[in-house]
N, C-alpha and C. Protein backbone atom coordinates (compact mmCIF):
# COMPACT_ATOMS: atom_id res chain seq x y z
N UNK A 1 -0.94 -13.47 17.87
CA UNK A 1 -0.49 -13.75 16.54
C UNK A 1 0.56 -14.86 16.54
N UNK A 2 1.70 -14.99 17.37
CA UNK A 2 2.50 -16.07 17.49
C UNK A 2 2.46 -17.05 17.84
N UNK A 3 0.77 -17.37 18.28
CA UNK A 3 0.60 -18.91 19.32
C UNK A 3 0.12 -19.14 17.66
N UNK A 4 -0.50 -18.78 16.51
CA UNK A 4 -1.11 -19.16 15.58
C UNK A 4 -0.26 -19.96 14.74
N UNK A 5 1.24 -19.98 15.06
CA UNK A 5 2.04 -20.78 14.17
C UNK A 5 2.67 -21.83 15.17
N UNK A 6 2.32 -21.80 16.39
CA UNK A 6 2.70 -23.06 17.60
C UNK A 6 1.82 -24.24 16.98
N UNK A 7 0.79 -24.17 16.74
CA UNK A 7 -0.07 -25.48 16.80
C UNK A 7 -0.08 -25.59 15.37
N UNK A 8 -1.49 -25.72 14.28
CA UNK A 8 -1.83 -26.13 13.20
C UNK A 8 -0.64 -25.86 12.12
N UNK A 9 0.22 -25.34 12.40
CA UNK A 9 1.30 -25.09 11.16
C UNK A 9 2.01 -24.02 12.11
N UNK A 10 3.45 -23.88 11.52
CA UNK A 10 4.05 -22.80 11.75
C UNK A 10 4.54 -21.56 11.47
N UNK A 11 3.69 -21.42 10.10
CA UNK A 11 3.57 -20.24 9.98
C UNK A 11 2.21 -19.17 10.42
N UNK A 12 2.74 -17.69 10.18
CA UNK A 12 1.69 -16.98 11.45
C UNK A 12 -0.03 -16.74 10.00
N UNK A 13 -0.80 -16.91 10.71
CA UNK A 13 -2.41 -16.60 10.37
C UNK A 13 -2.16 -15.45 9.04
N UNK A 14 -2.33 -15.34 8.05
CA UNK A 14 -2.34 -13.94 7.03
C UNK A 14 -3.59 -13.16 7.84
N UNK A 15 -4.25 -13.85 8.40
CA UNK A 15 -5.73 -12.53 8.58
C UNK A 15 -4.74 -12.05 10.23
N UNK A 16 -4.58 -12.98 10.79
CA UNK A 16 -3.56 -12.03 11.78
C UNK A 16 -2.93 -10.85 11.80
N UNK A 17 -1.39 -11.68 10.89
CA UNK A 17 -0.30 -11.12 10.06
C UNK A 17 -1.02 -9.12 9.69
N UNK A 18 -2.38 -9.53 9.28
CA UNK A 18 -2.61 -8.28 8.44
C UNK A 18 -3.24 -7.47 9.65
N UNK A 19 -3.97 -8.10 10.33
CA UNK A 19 -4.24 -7.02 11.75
C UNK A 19 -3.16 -6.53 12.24
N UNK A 20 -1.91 -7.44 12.82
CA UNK A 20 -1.14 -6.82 13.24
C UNK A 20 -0.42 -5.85 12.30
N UNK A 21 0.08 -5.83 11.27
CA UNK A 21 0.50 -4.86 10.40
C UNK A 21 -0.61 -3.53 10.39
N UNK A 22 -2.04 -3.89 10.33
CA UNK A 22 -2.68 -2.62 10.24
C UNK A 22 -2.64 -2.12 11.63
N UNK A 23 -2.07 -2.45 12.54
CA UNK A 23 -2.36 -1.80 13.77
C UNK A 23 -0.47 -1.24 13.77
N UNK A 24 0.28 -1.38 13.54
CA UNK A 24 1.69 -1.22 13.17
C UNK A 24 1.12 0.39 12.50
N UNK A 25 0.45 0.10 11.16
CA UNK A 25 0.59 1.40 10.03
C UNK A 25 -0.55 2.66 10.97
N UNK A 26 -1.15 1.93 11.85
CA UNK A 26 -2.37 3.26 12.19
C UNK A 26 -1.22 3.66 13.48
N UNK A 27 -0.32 3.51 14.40
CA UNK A 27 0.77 3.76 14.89
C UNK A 27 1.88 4.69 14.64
N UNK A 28 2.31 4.23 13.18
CA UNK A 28 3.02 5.17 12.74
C UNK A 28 2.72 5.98 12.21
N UNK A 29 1.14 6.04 11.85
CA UNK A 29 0.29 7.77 11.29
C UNK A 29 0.08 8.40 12.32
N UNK A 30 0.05 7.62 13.03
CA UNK A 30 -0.14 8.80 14.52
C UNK A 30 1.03 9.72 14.69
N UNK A 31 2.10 8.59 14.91
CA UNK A 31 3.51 9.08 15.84
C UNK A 31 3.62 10.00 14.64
N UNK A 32 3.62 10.11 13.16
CA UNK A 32 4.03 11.26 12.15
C UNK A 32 3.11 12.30 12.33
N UNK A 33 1.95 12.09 12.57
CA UNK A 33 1.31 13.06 12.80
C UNK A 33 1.25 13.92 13.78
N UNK A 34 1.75 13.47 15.06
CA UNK A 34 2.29 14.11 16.01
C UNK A 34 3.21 15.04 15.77
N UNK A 35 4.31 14.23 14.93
CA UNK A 35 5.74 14.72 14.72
C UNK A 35 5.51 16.25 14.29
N UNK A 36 5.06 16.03 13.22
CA UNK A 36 4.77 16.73 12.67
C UNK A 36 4.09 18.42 13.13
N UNK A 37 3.24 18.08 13.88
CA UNK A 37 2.53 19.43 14.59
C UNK A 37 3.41 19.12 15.62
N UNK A 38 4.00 19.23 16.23
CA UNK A 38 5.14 19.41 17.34
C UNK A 38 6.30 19.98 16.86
N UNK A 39 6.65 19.99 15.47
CA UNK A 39 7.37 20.68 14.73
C UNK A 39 6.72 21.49 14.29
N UNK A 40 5.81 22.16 14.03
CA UNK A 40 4.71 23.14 13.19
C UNK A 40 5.58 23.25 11.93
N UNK A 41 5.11 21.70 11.19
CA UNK A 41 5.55 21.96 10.02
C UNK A 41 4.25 21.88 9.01
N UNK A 42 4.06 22.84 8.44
CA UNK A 42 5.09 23.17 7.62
C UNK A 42 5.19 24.88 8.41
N UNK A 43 6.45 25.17 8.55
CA UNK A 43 6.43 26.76 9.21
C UNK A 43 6.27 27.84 7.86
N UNK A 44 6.45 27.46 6.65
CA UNK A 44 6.31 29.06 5.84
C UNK A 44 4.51 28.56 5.39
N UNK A 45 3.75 29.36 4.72
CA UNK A 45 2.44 29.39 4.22
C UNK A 45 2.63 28.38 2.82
N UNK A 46 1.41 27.24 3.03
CA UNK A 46 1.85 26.36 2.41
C UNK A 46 0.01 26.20 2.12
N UNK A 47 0.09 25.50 0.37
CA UNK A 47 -1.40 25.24 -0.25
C UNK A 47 -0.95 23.98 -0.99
N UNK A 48 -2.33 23.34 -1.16
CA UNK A 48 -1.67 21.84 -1.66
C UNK A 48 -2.46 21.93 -3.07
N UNK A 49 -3.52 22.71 -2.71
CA UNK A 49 -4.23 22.47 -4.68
C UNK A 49 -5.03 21.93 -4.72
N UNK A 50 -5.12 20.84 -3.67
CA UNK A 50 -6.54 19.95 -3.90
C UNK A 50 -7.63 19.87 -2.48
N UNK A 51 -8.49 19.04 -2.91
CA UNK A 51 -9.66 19.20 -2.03
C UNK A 51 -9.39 18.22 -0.28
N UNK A 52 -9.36 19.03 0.47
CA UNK A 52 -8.31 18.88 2.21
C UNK A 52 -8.52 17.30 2.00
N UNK A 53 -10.13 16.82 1.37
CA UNK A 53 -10.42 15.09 1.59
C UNK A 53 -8.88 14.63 0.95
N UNK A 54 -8.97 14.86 -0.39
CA UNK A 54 -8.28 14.19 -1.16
C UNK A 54 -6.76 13.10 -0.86
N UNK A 55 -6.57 13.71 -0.09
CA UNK A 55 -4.63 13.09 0.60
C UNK A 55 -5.83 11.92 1.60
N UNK A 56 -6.54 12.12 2.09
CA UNK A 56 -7.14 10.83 2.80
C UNK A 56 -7.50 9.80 1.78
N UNK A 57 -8.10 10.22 0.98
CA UNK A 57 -8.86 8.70 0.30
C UNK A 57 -7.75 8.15 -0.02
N UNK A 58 -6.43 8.90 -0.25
CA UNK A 58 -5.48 8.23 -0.91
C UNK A 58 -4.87 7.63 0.57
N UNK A 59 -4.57 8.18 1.27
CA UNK A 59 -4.54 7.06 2.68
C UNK A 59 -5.63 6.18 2.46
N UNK A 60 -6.75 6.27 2.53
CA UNK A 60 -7.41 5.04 2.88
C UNK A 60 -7.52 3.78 1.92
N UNK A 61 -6.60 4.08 0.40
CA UNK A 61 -6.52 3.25 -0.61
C UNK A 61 -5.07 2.57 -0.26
N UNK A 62 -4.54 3.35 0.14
CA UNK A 62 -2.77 2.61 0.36
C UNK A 62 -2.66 1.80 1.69
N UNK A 63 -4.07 2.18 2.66
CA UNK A 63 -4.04 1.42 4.21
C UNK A 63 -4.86 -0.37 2.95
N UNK A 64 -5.53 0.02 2.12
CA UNK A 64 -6.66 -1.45 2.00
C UNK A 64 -5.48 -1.95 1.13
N UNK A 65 -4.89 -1.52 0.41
CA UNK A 65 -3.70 -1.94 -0.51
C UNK A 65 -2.47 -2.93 0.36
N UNK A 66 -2.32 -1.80 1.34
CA UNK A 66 -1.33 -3.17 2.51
C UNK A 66 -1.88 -4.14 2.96
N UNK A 67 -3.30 -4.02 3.76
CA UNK A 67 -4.07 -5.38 3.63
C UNK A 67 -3.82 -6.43 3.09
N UNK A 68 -3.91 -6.25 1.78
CA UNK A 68 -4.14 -6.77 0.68
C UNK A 68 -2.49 -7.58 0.26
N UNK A 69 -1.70 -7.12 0.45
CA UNK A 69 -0.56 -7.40 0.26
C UNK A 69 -0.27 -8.19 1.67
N UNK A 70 -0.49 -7.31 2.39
CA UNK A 70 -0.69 -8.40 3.75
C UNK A 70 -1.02 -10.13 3.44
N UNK A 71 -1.98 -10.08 3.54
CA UNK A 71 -2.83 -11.87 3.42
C UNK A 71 -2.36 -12.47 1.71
N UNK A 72 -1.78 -11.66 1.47
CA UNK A 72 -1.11 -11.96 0.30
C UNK A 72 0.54 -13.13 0.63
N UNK A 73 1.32 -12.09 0.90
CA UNK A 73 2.60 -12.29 2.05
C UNK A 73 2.57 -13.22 2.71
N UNK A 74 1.20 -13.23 4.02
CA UNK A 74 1.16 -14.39 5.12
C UNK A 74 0.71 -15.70 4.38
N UNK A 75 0.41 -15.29 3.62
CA UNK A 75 -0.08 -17.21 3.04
C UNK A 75 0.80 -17.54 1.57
N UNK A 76 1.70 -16.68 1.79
CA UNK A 76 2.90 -16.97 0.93
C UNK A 76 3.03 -17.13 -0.65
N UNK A 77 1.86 -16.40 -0.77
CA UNK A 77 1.34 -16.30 -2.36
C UNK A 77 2.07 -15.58 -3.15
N UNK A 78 3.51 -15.06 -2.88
CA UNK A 78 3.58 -14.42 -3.87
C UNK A 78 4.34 -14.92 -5.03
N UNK A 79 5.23 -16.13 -5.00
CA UNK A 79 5.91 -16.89 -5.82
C UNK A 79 4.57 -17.35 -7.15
N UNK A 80 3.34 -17.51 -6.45
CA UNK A 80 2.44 -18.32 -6.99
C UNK A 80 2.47 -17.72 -8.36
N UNK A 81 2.38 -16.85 -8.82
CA UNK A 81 2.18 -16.43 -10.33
C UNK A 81 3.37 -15.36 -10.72
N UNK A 82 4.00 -15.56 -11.07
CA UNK A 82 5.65 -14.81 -11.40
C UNK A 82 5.27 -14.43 -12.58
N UNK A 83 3.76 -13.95 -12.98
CA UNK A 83 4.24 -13.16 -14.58
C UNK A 83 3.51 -12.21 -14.74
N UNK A 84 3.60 -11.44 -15.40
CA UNK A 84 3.19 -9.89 -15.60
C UNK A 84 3.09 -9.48 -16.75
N UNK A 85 1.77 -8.73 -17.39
CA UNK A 85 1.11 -8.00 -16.19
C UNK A 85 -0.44 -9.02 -16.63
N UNK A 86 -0.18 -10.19 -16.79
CA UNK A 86 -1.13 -10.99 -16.65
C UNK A 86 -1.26 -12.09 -15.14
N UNK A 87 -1.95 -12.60 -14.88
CA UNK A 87 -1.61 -13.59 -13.61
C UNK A 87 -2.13 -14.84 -14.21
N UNK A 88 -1.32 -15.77 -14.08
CA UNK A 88 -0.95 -17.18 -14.51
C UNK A 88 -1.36 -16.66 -16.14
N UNK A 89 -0.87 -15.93 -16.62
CA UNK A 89 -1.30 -16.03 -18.32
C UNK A 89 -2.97 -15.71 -18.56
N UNK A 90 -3.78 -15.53 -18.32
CA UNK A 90 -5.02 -14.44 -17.58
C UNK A 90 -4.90 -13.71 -17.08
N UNK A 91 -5.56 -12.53 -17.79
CA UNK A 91 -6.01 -10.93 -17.24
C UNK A 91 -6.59 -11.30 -15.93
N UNK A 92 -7.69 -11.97 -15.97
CA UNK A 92 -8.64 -12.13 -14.69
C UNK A 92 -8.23 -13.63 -14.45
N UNK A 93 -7.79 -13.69 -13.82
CA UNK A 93 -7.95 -15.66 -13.39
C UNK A 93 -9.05 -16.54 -13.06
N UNK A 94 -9.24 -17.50 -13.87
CA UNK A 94 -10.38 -18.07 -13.36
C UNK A 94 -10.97 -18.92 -12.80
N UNK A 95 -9.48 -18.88 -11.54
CA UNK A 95 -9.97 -19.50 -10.39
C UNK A 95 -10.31 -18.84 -8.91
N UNK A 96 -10.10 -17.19 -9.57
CA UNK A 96 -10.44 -16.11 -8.78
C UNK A 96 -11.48 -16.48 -8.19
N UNK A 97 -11.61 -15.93 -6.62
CA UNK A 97 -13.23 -16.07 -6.09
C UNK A 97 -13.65 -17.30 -5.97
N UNK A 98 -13.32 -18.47 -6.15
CA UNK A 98 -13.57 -19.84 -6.72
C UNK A 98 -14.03 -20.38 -5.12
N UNK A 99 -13.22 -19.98 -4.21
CA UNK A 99 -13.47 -21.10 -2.73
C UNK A 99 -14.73 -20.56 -1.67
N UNK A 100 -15.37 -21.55 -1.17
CA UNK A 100 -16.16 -21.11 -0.77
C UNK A 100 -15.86 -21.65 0.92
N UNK A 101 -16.59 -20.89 2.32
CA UNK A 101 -17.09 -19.48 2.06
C UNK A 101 -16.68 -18.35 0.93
N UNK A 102 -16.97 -17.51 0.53
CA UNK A 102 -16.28 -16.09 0.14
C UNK A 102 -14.83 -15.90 0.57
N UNK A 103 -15.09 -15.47 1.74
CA UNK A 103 -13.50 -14.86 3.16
C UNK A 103 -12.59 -16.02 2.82
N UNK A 104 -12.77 -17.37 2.40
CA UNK A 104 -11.44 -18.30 2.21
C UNK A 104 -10.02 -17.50 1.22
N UNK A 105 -11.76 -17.00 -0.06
CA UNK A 105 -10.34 -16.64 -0.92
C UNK A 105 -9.24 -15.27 -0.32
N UNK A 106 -9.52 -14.43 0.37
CA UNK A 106 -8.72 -13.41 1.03
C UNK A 106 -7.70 -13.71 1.41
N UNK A 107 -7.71 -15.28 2.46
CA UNK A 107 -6.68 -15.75 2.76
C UNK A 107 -5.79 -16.83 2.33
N UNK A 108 -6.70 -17.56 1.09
CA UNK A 108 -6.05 -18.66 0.74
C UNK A 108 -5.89 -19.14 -0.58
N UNK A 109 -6.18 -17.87 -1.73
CA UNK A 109 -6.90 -18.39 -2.89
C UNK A 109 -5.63 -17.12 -3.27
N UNK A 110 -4.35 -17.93 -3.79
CA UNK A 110 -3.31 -16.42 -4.69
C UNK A 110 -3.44 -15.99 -5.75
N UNK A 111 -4.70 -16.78 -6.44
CA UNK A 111 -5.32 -15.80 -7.59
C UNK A 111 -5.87 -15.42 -7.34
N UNK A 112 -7.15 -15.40 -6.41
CA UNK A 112 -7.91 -13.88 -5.59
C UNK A 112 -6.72 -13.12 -5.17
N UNK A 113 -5.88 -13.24 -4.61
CA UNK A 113 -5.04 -12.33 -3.48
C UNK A 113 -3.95 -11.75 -4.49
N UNK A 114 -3.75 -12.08 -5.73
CA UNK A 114 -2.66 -11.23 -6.55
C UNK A 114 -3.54 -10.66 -7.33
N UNK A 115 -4.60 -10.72 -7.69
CA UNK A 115 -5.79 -10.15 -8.40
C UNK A 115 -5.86 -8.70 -7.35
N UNK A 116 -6.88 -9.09 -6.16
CA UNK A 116 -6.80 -8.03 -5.91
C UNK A 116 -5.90 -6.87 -5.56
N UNK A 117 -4.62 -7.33 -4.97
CA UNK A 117 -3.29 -6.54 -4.68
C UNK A 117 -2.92 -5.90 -6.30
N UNK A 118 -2.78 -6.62 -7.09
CA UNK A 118 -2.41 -6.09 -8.28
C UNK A 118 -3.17 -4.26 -9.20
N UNK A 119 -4.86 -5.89 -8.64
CA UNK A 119 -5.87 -4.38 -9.59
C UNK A 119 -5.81 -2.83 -8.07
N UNK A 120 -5.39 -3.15 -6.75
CA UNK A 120 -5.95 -2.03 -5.62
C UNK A 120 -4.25 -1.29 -6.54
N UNK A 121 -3.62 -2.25 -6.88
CA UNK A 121 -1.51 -1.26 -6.75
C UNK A 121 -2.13 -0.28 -7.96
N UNK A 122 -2.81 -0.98 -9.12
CA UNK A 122 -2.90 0.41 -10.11
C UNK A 122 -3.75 1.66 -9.96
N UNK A 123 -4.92 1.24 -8.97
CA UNK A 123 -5.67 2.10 -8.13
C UNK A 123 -5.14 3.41 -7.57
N UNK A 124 -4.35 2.82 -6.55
CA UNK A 124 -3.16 3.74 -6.01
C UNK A 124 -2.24 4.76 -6.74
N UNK A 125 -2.03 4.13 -7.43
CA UNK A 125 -0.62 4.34 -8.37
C UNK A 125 -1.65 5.80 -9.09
N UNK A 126 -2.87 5.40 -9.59
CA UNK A 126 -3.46 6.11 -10.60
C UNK A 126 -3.80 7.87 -9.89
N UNK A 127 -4.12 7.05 -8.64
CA UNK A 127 -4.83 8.33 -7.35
C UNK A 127 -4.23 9.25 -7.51
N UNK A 128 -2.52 8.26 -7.17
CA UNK A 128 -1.47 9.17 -6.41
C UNK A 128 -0.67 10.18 -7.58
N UNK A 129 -0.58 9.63 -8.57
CA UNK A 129 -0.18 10.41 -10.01
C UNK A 129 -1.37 11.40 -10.34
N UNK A 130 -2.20 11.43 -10.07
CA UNK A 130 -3.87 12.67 -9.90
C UNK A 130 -3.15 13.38 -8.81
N UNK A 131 -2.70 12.72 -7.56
CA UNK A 131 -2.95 14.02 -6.47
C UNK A 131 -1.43 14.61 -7.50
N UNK A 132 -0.65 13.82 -7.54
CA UNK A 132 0.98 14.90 -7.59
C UNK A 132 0.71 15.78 -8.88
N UNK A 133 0.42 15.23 -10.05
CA UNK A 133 -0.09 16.34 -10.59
C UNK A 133 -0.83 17.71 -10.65
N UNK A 134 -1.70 17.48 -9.94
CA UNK A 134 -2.99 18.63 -9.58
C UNK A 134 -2.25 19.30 -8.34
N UNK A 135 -1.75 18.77 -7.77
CA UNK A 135 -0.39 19.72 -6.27
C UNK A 135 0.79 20.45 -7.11
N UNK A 136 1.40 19.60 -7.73
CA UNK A 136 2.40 20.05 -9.11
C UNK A 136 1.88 21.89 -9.49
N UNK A 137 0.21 21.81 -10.28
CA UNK A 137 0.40 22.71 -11.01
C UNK A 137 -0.08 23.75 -9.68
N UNK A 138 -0.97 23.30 -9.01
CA UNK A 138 -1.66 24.16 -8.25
C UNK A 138 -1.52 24.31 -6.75
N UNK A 139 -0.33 23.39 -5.98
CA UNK A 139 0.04 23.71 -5.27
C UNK A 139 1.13 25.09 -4.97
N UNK A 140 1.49 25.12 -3.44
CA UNK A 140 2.37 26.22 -3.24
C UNK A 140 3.13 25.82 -2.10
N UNK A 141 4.50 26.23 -1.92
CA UNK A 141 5.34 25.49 -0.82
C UNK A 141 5.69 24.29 -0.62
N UNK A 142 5.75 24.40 0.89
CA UNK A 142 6.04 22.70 0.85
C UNK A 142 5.02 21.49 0.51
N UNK A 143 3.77 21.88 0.31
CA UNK A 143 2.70 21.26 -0.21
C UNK A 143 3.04 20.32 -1.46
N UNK A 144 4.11 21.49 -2.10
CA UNK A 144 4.34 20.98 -3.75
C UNK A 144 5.42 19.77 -3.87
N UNK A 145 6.09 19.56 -2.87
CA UNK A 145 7.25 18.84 -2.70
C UNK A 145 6.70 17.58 -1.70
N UNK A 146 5.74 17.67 -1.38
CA UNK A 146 5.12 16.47 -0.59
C UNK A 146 4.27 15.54 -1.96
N UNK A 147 3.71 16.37 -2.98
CA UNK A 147 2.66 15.57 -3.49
C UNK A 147 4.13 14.85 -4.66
N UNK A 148 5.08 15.66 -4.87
CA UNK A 148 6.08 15.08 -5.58
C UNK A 148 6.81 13.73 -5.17
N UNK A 149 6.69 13.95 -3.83
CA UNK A 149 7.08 12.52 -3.05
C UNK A 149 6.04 11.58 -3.27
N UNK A 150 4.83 11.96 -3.26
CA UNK A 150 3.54 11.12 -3.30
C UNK A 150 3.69 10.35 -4.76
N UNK A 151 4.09 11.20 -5.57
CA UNK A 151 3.65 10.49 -7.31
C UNK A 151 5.23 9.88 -7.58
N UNK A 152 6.59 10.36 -7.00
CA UNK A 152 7.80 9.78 -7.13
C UNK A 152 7.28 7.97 -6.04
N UNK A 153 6.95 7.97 -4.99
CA UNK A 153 7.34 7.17 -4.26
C UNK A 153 6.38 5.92 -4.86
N UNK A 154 5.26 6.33 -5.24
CA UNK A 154 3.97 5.36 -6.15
C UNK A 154 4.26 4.68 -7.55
N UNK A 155 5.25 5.70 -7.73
CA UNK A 155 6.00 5.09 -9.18
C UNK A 155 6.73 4.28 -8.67
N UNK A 156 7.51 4.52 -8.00
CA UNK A 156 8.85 3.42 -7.25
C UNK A 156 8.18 2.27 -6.83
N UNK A 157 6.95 2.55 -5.90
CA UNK A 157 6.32 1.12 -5.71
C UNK A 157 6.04 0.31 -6.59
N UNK A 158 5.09 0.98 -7.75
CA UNK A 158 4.58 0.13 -8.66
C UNK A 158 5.89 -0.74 -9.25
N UNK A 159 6.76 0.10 -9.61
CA UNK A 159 8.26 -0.70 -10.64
C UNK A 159 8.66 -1.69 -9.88
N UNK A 160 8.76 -1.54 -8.15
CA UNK A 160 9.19 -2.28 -7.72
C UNK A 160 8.58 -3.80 -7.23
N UNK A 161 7.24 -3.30 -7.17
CA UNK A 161 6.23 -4.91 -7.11
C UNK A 161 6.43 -5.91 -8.52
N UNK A 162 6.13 -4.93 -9.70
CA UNK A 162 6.16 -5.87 -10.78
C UNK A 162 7.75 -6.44 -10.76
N UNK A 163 8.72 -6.15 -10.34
CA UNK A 163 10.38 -6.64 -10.20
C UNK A 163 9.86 -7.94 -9.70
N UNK A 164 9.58 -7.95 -8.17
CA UNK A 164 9.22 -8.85 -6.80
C UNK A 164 8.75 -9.34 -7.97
N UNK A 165 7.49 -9.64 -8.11
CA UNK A 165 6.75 -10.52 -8.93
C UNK A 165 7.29 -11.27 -10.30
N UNK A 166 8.22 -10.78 -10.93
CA UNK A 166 9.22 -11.32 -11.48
C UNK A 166 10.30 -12.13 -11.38
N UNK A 167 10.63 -11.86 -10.21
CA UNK A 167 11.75 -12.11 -9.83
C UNK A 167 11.64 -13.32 -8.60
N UNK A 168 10.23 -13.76 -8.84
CA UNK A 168 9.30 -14.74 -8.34
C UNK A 168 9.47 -14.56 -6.62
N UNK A 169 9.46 -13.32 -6.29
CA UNK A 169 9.42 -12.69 -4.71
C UNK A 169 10.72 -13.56 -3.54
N UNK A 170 11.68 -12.84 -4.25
CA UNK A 170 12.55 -13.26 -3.46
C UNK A 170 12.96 -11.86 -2.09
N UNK A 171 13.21 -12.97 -1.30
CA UNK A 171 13.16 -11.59 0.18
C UNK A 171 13.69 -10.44 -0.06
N UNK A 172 14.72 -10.04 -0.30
CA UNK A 172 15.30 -8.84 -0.74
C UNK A 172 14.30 -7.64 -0.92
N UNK A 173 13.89 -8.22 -2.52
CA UNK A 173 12.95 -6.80 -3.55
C UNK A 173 11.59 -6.89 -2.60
N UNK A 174 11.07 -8.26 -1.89
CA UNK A 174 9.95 -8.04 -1.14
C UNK A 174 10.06 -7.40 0.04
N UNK A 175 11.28 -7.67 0.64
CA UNK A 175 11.33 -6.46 1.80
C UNK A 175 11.19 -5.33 1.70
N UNK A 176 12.02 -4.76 0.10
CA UNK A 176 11.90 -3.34 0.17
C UNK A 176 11.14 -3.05 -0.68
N UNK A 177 9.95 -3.76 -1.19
CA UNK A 177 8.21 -3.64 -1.35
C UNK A 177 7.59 -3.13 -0.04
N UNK A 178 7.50 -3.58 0.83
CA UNK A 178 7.23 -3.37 2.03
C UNK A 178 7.33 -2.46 3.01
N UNK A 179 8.97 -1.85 2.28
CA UNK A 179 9.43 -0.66 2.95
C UNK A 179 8.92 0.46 2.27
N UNK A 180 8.84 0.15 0.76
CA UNK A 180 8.39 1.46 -0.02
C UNK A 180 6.36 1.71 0.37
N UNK A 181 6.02 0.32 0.97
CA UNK A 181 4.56 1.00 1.37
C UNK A 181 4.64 1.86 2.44
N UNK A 182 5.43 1.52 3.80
CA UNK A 182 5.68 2.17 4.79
C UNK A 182 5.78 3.93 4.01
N UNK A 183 6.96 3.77 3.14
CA UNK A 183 7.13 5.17 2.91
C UNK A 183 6.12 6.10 2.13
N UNK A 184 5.48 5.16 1.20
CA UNK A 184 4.26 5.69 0.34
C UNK A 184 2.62 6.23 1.47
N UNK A 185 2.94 5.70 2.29
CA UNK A 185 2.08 5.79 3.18
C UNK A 185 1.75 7.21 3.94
N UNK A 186 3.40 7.12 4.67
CA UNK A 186 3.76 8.63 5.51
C UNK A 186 3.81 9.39 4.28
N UNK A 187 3.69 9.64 2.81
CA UNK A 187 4.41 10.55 1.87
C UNK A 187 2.51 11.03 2.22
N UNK A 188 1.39 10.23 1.89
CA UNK A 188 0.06 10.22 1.97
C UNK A 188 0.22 11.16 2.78
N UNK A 189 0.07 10.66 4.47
CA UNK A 189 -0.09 11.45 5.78
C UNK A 189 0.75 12.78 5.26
N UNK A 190 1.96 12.71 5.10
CA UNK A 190 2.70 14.73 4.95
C UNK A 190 1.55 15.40 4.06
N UNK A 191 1.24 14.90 2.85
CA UNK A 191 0.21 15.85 2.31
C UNK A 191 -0.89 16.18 3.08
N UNK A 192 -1.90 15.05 3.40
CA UNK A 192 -3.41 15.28 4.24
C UNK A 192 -2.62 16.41 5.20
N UNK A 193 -1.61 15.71 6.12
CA UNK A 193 -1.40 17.29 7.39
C UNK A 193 -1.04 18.61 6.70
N UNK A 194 -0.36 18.48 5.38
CA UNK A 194 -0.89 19.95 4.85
C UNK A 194 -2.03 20.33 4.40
N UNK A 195 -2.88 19.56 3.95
CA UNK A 195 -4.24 19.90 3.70
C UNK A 195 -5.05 20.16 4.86
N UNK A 196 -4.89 20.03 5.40
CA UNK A 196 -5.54 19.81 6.94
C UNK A 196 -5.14 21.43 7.91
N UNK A 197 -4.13 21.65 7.41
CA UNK A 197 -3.81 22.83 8.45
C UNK A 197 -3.95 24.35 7.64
């Protein structure tokens, strides 16, 4: 990943950038998941309410969501459209999709790449407010206090991207964009390992 900013430019590859980050986030689901059953937590009798899949898909929407924000980030797109909750003043932009091959726009096209980060964040956001609700009424134990983290921490993300994006992504609010996926992430993993056990 670091020889990629020695030669043609110096900044690092976004399709890199985003491997290495996805290999970072499948790391720290492990090491929590470890943690976790090495602690036998949860120790009192614990029900989450929903179906054992459910806490995964929502992992596997918040792993394509960092992606996404990923090759977003590495090719430095995020200043590119500072307004909300339209992009450049269009719902859909219509220079979305525009470069060809296809795969260009992923990495190089910030109205494909705030398009899709934008439409996967309400995705998420929508999942994760389904799981905490449906854990809310019909969970039990610590189950119920995990999916609360799930629908608290998804709210926090969402408020806090549209800020970044306002605030035309200055390092600060984008760092701790970044940090709140980390945390939205593991909030995912605590539920699935209660569903799971």
């Amino acid at each position: 990943m670091v020889t990629s900013g020695l030669f043609d430019r110096l900044d690092v590859s976004p399709f890199r950038l985003a491997i290495h980050l996805a290999m970072a986030f499948v790391i720290l689901a492990l090491s929590l998941w470890v943690a976790l059953g090495a602690f036998a937590w949860p120790k009192q009798s614990s029900k989450l309410g929903l179906p054992r899949w459910a806490p995964f898909v929502l992992m596997a929407l918040v792993f394509v969501q960092i992606m996404f924000g990923a090759l977003l980030a590495g090719s430095d797109g995020g200043p590119a459209y500072a307004d909300w909750p339209k992009i450049g003043g269009e719902w859909i932009p219509s220079t979305a999709f525009g470069l060809e091959p296809l795969w260009h726009n992923f990495t190089e096209d910030h109205a494909t790449q705030h398009l899709l980060h934008r439409s996967m964040g309400y995705l998420v956001a929508m999942v994760a407010l389904l799981i905490a609700l449906v854990g809310l009424i019909r969970g039990q134990g610590a189950a119920r206090w995990a999916v609360l983290a799930v629908g608290v921490v998804a709210m926090g993300q969402v408020a806090l991207g549209i800020h970044t994006v306002l605030l035309v992504s200055p390092f600060w609010p984008s760092l701790l964009h970044q940090l709140g996926a980390a945390i939205l992430w593991m909030a995912a993993l605590v539920c699935a390992r209660v569903a799971w056990r």
